[in-house]
N, C-alpha and C. Protein backbone atom coordinates (compact mmCIF):
# COMPACT_ATOMS: atom_id res chain seq x y z
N UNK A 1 -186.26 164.88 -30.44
CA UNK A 1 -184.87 164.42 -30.41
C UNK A 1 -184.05 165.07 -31.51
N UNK A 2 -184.87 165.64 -32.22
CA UNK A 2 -183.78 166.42 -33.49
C UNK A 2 -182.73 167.25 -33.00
N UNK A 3 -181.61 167.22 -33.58
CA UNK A 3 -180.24 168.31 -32.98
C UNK A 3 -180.17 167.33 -31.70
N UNK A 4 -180.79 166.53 -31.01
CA UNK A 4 -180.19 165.93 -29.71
C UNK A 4 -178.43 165.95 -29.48
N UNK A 5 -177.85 165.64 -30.64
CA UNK A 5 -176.76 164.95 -30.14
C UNK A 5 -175.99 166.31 -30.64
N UNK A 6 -176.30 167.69 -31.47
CA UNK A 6 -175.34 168.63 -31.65
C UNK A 6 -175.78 170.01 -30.36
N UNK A 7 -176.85 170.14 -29.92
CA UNK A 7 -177.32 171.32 -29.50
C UNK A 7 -176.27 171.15 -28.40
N UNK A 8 -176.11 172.55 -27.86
CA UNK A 8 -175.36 172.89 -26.31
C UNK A 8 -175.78 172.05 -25.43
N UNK A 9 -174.99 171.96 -24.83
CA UNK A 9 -175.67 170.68 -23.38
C UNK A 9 -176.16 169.29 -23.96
N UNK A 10 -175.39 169.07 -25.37
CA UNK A 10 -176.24 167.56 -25.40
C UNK A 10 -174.83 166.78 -25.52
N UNK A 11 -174.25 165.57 -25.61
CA UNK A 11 -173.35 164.50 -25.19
C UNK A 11 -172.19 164.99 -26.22
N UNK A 12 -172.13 165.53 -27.42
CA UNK A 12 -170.71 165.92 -27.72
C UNK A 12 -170.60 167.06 -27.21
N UNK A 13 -171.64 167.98 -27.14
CA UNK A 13 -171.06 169.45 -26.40
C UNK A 13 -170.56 169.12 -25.14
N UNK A 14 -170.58 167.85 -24.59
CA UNK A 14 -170.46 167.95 -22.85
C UNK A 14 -168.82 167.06 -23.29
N UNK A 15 -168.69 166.58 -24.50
CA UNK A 15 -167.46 165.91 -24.60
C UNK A 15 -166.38 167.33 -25.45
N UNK A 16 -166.54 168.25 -25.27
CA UNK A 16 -166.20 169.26 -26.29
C UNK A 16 -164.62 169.25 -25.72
N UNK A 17 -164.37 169.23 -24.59
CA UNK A 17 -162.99 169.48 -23.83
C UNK A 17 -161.94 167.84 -24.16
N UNK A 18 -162.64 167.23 -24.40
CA UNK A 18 -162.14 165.75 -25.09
C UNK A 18 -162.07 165.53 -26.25
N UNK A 19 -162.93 166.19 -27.06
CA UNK A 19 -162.60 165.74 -28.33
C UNK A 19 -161.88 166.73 -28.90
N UNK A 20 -161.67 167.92 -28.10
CA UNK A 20 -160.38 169.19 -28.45
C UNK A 20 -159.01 168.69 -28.06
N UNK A 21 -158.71 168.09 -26.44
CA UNK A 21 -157.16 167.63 -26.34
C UNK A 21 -157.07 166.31 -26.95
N UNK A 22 -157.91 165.20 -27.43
CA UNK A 22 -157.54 164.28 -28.23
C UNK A 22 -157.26 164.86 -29.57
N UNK A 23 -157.88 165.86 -30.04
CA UNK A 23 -157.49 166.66 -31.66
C UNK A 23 -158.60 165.51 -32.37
N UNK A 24 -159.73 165.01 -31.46
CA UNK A 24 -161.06 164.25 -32.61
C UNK A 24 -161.72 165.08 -32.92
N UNK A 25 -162.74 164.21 -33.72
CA UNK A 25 -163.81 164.43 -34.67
C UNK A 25 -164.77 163.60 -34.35
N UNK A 26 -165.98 164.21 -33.89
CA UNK A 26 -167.46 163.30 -33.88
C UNK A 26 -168.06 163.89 -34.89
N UNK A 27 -168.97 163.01 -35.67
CA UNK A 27 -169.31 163.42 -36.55
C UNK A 27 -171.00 162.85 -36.85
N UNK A 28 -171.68 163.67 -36.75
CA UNK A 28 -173.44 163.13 -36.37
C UNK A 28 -173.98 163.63 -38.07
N UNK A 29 -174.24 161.96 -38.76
CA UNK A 29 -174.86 161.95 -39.58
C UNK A 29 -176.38 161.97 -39.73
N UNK A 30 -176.86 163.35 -40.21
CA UNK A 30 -178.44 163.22 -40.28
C UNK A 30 -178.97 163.74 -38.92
N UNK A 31 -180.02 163.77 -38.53
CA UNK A 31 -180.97 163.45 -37.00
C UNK A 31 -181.34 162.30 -36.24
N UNK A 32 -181.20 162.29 -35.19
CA UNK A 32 -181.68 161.28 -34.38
C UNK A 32 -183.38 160.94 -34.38
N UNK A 33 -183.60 159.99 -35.24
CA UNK A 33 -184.99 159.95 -35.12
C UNK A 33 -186.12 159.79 -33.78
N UNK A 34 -186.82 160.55 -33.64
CA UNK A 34 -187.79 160.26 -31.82
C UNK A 34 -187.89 158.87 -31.14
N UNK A 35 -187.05 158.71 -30.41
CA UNK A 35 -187.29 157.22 -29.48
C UNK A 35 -187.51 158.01 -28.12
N UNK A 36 -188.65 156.32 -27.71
CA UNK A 36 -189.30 156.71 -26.48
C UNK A 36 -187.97 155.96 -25.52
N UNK A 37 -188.26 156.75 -24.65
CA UNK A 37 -186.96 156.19 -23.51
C UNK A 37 -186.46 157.77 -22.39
N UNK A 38 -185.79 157.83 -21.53
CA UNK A 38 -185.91 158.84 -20.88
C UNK A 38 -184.61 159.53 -20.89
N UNK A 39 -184.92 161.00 -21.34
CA UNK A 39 -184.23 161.73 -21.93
C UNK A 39 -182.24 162.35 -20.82
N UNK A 40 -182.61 161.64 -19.81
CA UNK A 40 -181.22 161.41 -18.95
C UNK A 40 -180.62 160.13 -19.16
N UNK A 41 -181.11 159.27 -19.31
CA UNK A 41 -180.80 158.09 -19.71
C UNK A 41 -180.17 157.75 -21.07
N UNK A 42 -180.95 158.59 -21.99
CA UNK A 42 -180.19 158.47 -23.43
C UNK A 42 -179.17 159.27 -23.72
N UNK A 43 -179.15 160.06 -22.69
CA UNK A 43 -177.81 161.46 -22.80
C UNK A 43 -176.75 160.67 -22.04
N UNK A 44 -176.63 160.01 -21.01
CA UNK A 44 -176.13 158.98 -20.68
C UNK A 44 -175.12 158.09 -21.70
N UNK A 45 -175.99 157.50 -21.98
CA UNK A 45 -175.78 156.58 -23.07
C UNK A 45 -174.60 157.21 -24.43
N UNK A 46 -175.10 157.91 -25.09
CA UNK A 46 -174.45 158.52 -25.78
C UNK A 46 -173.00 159.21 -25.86
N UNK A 47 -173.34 159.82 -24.49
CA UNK A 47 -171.99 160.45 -23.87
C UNK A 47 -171.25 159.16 -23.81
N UNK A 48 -171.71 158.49 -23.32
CA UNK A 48 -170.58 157.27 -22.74
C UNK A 48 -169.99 156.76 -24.18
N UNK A 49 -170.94 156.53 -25.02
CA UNK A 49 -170.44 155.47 -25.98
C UNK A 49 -169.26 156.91 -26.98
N UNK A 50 -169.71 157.93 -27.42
CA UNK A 50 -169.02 158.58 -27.59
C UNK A 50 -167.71 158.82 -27.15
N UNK A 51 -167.92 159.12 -25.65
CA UNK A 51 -166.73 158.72 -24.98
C UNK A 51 -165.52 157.48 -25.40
N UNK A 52 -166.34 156.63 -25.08
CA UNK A 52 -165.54 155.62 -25.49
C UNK A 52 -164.55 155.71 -27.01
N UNK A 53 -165.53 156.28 -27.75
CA UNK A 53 -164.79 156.20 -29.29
C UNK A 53 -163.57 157.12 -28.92
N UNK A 54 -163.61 157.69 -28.23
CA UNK A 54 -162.55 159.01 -28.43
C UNK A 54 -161.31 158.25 -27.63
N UNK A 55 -161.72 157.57 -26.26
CA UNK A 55 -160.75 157.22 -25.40
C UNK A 55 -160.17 156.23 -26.37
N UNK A 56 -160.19 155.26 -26.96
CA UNK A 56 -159.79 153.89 -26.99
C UNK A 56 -159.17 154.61 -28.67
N UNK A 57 -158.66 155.26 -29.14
CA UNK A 57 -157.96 155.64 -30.20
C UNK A 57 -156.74 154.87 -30.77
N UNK A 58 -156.20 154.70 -31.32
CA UNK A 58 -154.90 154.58 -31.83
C UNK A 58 -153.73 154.98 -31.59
N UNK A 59 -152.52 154.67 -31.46
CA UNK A 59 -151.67 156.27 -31.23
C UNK A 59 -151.39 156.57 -32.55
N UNK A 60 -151.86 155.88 -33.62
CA UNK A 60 -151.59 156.35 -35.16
C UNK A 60 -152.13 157.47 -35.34
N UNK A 61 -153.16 157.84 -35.24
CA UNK A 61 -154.35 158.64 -35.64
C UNK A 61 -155.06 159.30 -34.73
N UNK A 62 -155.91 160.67 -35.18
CA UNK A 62 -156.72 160.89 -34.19
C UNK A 62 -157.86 160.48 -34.34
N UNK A 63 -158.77 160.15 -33.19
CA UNK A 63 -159.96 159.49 -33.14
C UNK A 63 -160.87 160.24 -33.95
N UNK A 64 -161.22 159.46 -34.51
CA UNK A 64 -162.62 159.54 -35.01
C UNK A 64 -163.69 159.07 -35.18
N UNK A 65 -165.05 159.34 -34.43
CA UNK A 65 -166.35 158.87 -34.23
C UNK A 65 -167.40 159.58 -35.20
N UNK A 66 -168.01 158.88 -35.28
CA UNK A 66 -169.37 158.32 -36.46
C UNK A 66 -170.51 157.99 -35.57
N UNK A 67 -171.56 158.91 -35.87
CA UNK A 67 -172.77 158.60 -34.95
C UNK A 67 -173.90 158.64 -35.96
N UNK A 68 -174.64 157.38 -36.28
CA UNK A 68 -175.90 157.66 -37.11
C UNK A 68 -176.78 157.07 -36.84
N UNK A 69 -178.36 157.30 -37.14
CA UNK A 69 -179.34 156.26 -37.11
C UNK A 69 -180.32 156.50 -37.88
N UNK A 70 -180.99 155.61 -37.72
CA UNK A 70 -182.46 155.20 -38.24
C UNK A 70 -183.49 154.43 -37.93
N UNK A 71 -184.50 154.64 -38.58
CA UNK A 71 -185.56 154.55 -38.27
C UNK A 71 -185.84 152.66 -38.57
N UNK A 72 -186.15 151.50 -38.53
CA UNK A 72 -186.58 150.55 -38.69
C UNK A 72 -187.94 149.73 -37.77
N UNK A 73 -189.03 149.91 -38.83
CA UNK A 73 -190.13 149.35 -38.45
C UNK A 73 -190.59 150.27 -37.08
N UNK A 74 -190.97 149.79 -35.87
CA UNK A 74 -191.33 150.52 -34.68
C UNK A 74 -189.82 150.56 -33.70
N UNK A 75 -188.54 150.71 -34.13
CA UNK A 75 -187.65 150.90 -33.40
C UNK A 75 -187.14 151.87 -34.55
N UNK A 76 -185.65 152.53 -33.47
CA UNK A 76 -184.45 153.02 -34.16
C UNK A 76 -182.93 152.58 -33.77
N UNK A 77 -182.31 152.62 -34.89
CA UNK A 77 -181.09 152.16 -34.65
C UNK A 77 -179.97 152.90 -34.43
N UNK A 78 -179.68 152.60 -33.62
CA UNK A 78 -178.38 154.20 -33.14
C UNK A 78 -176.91 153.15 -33.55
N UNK A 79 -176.30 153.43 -34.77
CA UNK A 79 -174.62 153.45 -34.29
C UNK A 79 -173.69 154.27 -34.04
N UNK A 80 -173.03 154.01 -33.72
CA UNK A 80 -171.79 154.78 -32.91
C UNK A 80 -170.67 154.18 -33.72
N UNK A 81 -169.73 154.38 -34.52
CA UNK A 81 -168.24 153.53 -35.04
C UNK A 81 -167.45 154.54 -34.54
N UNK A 82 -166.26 154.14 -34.45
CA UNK A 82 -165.09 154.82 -34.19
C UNK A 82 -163.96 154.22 -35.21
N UNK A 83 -162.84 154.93 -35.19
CA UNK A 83 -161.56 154.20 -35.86
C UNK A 83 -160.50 153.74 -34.56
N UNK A 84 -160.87 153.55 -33.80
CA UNK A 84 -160.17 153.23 -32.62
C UNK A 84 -159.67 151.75 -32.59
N UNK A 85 -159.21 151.01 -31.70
CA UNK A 85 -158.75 149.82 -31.47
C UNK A 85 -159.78 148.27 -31.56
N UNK A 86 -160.86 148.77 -31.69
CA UNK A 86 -161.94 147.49 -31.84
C UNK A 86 -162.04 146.50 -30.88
N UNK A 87 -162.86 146.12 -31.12
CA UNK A 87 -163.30 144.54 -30.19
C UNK A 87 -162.78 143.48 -30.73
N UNK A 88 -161.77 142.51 -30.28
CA UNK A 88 -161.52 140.84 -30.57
C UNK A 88 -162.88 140.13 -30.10
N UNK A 89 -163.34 139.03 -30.80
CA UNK A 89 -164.39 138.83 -30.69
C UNK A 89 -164.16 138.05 -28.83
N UNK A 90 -163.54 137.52 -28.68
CA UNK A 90 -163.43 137.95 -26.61
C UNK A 90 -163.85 138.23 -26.30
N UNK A 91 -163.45 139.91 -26.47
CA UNK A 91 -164.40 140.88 -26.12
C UNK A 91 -165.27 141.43 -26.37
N UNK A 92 -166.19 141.20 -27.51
CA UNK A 92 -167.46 141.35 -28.04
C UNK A 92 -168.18 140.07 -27.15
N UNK A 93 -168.37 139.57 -26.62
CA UNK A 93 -168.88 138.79 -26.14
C UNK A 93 -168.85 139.05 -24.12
N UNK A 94 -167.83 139.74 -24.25
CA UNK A 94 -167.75 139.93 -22.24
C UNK A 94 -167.74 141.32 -21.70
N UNK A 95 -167.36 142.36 -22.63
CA UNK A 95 -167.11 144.23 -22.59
C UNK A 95 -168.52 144.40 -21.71
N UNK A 96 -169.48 143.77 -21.81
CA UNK A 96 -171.36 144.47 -21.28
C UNK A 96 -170.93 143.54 -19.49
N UNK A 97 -169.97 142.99 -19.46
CA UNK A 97 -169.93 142.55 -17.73
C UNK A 97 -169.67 143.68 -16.97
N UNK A 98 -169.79 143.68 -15.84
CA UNK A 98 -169.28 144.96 -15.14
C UNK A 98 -167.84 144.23 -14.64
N UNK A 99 -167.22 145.74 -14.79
CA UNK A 99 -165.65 145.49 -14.54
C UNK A 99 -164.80 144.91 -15.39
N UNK A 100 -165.76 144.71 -16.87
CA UNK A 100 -164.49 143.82 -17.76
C UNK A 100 -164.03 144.82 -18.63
N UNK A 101 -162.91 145.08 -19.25
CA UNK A 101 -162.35 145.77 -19.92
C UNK A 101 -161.64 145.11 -21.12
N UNK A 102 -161.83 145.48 -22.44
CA UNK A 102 -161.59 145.35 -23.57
C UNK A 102 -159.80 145.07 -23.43
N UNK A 103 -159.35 144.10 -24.33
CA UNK A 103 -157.68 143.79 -24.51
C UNK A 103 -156.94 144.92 -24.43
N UNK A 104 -157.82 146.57 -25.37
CA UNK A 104 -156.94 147.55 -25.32
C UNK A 104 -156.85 148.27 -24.26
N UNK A 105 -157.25 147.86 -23.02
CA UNK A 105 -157.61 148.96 -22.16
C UNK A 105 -156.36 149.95 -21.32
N UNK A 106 -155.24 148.85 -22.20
CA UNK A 106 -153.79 149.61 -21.36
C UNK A 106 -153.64 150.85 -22.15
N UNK A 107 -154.41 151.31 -23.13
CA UNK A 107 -154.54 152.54 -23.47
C UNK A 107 -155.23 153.64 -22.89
N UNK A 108 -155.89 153.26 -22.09
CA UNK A 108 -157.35 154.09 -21.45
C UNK A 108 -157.58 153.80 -20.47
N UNK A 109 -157.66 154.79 -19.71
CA UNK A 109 -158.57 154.85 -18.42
C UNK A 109 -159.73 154.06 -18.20
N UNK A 110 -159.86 154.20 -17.07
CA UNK A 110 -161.92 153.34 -16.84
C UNK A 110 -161.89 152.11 -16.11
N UNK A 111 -162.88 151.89 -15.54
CA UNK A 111 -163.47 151.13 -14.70
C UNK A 111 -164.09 149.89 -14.86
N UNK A 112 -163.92 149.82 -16.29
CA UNK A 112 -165.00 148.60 -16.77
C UNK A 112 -166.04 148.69 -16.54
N UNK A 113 -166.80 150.17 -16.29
CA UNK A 113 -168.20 149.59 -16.02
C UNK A 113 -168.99 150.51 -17.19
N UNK A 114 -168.69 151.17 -18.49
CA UNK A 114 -169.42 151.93 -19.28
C UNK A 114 -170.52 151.13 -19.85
N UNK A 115 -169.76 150.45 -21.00
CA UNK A 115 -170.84 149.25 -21.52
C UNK A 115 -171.83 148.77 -20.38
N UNK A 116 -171.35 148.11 -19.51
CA UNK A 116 -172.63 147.68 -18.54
C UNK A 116 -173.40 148.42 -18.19
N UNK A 117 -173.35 149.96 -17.88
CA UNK A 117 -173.95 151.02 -17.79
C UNK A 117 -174.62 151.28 -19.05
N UNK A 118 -174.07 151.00 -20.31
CA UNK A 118 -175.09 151.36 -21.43
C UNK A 118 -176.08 150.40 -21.56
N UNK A 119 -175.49 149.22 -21.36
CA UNK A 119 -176.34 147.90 -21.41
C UNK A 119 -177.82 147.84 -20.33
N UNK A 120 -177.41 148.93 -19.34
CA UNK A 120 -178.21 148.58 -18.16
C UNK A 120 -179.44 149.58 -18.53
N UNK A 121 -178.70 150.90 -19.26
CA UNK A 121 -180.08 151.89 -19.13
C UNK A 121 -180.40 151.33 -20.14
N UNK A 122 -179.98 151.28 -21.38
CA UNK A 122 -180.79 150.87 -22.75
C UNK A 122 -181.87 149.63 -22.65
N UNK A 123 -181.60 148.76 -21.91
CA UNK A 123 -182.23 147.31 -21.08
C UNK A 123 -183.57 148.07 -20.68
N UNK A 124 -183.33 149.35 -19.58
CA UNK A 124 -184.50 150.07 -19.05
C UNK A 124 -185.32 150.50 -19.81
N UNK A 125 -184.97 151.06 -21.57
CA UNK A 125 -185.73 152.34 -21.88
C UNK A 125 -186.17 150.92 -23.15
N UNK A 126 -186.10 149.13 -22.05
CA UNK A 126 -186.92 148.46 -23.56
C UNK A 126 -185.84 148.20 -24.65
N UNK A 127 -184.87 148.49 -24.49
CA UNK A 127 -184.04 148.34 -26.27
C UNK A 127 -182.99 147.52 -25.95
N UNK A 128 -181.99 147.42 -26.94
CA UNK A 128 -181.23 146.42 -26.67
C UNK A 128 -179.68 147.00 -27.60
N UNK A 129 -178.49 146.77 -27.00
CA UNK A 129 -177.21 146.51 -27.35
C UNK A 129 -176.72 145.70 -27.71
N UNK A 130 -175.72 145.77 -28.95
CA UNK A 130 -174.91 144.66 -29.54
C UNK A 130 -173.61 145.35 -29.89
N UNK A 131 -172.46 144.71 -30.15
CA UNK A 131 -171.51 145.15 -31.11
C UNK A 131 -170.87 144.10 -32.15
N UNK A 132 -171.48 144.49 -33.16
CA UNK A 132 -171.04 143.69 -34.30
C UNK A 132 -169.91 143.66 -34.94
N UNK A 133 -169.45 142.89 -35.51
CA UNK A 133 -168.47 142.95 -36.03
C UNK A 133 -167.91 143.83 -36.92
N UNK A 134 -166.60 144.30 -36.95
CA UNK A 134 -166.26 145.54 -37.38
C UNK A 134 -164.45 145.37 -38.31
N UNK A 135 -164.04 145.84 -39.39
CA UNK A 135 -163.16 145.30 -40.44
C UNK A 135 -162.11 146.61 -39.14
N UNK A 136 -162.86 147.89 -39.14
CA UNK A 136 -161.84 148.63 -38.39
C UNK A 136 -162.43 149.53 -37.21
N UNK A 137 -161.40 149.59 -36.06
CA UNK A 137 -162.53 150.28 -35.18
C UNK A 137 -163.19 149.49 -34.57
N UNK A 138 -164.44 150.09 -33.86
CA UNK A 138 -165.53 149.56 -33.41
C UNK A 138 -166.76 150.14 -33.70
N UNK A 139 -168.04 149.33 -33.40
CA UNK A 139 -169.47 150.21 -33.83
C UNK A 139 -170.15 149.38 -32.60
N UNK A 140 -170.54 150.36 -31.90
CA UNK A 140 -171.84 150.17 -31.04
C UNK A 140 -172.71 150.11 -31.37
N UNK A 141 -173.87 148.88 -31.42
CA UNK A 141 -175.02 149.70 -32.06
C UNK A 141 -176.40 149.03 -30.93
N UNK A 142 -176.83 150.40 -31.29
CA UNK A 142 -177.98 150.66 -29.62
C UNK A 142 -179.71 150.56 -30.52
N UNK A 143 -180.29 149.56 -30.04
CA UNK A 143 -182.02 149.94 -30.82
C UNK A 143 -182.85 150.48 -29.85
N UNK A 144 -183.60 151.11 -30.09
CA UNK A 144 -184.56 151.55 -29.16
C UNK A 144 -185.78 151.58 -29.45
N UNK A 145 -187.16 152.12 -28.85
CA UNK A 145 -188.54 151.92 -29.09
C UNK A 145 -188.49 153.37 -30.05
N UNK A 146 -188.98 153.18 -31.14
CA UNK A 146 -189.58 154.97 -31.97
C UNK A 146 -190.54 155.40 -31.07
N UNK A 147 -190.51 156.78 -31.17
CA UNK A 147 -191.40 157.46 -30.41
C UNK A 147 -192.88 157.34 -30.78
């Protein structure tokens, strides 16, 4: 999984045309440590939540996403923050339904169905989603099995 999230063809290179006309910044601290889980599924995942940081922006600012993890005990912890519009706790509690969409969504496109889609593969590959509370922005944060 090392370079996963910078090499060609991995979830910001496939967001490269988005995070150029938004004028963002993803920014991948460190390496992704080896989690077991299946390697379409976590590219999935990533893209999406990435995605998300970029769509749900500010009109103050340009987006900016934060991707890091680590290693804890026999899992790893993937976050994702953005400086974007955040979760009211509302919607930290209903965003993983399918079809529900966050208060900001009159900013952004979408279907309501990402989160449930992250919720659904990460569920598959064994791990689990939360989003915690956040002063600015939002942070996804994804655990998974270590390899």
């Amino acid at each position: 999984a090392e370079g996963f999230l910078t090499v060609p063809g991995s979830p910001v290179a496939a967001l490269d045309a988005t995070i150029r006309e938004r004028h963002g910044v993803v920014l991948v601290e460190g390496t992704l440590p080896p989690v077991r889980g299946e390697a379409t599924a976590l590219f999935r995942v990533m893209e999406n939540l990435v995605q998300n940081g970029l769509k749900y922006a500010t009109p103050a600012e340009p987006p900016r996403v934060v991707v890091r993890a680590h290693a804890a005990d026999d899992r790893v912890v993937i976050e994702v923050q953005d400086n974007g519009t955040g979760f009211t706790k509302r919607d930290r509690e209903h965003v993983f339904e399918p079809g529900i969409r966050g208060d900001a969504s009159a900013l952004a496109s979408g279907d309501g169905l990402g989160l449930d889609t992250v919720r659904r593969l990460v569920t598959e590959m064994s791990g689990a989603v939360s989003i915690p509370e956040c002063a600015q922005g939002a942070i996804v944060r994804v655990t998974l099995p270590a390899a």
